[in-house]
Protein backbone atom coordinates (compact mmCIF):
# COMPACT_ATOMS: atom_id res chain seq x y z
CA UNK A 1 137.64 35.68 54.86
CA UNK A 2 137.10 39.41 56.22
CA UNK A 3 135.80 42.23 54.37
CA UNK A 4 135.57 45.50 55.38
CA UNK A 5 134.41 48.73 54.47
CA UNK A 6 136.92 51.85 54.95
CA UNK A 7 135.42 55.69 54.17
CA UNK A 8 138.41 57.98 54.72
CA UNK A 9 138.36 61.54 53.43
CA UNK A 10 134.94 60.87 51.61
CA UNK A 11 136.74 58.10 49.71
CA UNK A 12 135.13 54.50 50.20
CA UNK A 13 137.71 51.55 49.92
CA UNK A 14 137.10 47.73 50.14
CA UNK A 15 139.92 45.60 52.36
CA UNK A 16 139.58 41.81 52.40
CA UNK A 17 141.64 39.49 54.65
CA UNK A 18 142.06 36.08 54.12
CA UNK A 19 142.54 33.29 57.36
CA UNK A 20 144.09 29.82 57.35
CA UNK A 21 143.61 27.84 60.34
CA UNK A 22 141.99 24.78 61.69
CA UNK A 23 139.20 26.59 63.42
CA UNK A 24 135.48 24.93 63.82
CA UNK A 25 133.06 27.55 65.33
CA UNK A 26 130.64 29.61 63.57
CA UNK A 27 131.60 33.42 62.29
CA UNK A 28 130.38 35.32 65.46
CA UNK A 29 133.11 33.62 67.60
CA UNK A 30 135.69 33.85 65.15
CA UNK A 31 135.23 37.54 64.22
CA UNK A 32 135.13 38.35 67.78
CA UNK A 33 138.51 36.16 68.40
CA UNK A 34 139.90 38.37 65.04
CA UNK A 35 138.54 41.53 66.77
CA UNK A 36 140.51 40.81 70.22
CA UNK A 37 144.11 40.01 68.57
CA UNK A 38 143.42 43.25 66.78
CA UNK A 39 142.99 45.18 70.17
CA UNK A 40 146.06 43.28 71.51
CA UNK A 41 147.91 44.21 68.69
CA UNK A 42 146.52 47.92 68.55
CA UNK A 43 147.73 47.97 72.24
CA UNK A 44 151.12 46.45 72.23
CA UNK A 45 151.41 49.37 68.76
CA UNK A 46 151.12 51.65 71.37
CA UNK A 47 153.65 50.85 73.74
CA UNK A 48 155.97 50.38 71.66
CA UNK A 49 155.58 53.52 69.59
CA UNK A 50 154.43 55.75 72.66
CA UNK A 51 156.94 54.24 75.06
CA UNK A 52 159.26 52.66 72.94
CA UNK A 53 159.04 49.36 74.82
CA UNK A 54 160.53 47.33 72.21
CA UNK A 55 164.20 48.82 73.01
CA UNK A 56 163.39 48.18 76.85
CA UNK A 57 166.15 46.11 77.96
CA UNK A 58 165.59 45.44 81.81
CA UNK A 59 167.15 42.10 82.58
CA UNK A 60 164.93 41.76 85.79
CA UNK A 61 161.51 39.83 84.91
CA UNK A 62 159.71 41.82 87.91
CA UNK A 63 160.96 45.00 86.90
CA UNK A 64 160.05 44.39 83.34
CA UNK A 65 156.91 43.62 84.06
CA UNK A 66 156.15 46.35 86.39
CA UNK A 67 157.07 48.76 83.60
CA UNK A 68 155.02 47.25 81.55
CA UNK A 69 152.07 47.83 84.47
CA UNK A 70 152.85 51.19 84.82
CA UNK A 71 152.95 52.28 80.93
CA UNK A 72 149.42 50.21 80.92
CA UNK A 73 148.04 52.73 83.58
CA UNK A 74 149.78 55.57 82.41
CA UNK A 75 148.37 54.77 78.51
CA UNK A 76 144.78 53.99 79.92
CA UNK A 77 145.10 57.39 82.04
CA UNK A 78 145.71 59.17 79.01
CA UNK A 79 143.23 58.11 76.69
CA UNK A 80 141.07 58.78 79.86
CA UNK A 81 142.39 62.05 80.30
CA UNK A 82 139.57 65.16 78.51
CA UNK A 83 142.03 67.83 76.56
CA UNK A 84 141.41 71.02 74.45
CA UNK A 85 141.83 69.32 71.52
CA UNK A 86 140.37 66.35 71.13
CA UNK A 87 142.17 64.82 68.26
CA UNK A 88 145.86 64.26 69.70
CA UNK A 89 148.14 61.21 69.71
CA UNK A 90 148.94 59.77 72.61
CA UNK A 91 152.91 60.81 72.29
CA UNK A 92 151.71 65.02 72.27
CA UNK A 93 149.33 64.12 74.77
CA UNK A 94 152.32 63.62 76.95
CA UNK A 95 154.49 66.48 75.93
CA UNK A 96 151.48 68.49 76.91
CA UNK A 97 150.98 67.26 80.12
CA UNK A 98 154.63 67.62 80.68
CA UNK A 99 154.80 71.28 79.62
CA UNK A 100 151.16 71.80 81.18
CA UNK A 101 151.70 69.70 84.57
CA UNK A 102 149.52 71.80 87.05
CA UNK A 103 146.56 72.45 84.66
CA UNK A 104 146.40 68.49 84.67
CA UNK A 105 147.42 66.89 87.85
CA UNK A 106 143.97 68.04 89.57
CA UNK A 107 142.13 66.02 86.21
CA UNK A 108 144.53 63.33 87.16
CA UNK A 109 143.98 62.65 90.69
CA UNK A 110 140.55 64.94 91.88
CA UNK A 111 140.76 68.53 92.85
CA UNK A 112 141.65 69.82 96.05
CA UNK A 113 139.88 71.44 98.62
């Protein structure tokens, strides 16, 4: 069992999540395996919604999975990335990179000389 603690909009809310399995270790090793599949799964939400890989249908397994390399990169790259505002989504970070290119390509890959 999980519980957690949620304060949105100055409202406090209690979730609680419930585990079956055949798992003998003690609660620090288990939270932090629950903590990891959540940052898998936050990732792969990511991808899918951000790049829409879900409806990627490459029949090559190299090519797939260099896609998938590249969308890593270019996801880590743009939560790396320092914008105006600071509270965008991933998806309008992209739109305003691609309607903003040169402000962001020196940010992206150092500033020339």
């Amino acid at each position: 069992m999980s519980k957690n603690t949620i304060d949105k909009d100055g409202i406090s809310r209690e979730e609680v999540c419930y585990f079956i399995l055949s798992f003998k270790g003690d609660v620090q090793t288990f939270s932090q395996v629950v903590r990891g599949h959540w940052s898998v799964e936050s990732l792969h939400w990511l991808l899918d919604v951000v790049y829409r890989e879900d409806k990627n249908q490459t029949l090559d397994k190299r090519a797939a999975f260099n896609l998938n390399a590249i969308r890593k990169v270019c996801l880590h790259l743009l939560q790396l990335m320092i914008f105006l505002k600071e509270e965008l989504s991933c998806s309008r970070k992209q739109r305003y990179i691609s309607v903003h290119l040169e402000d962001y390509l020196p940010q992206l890959f150092g500033k020339r000389r």
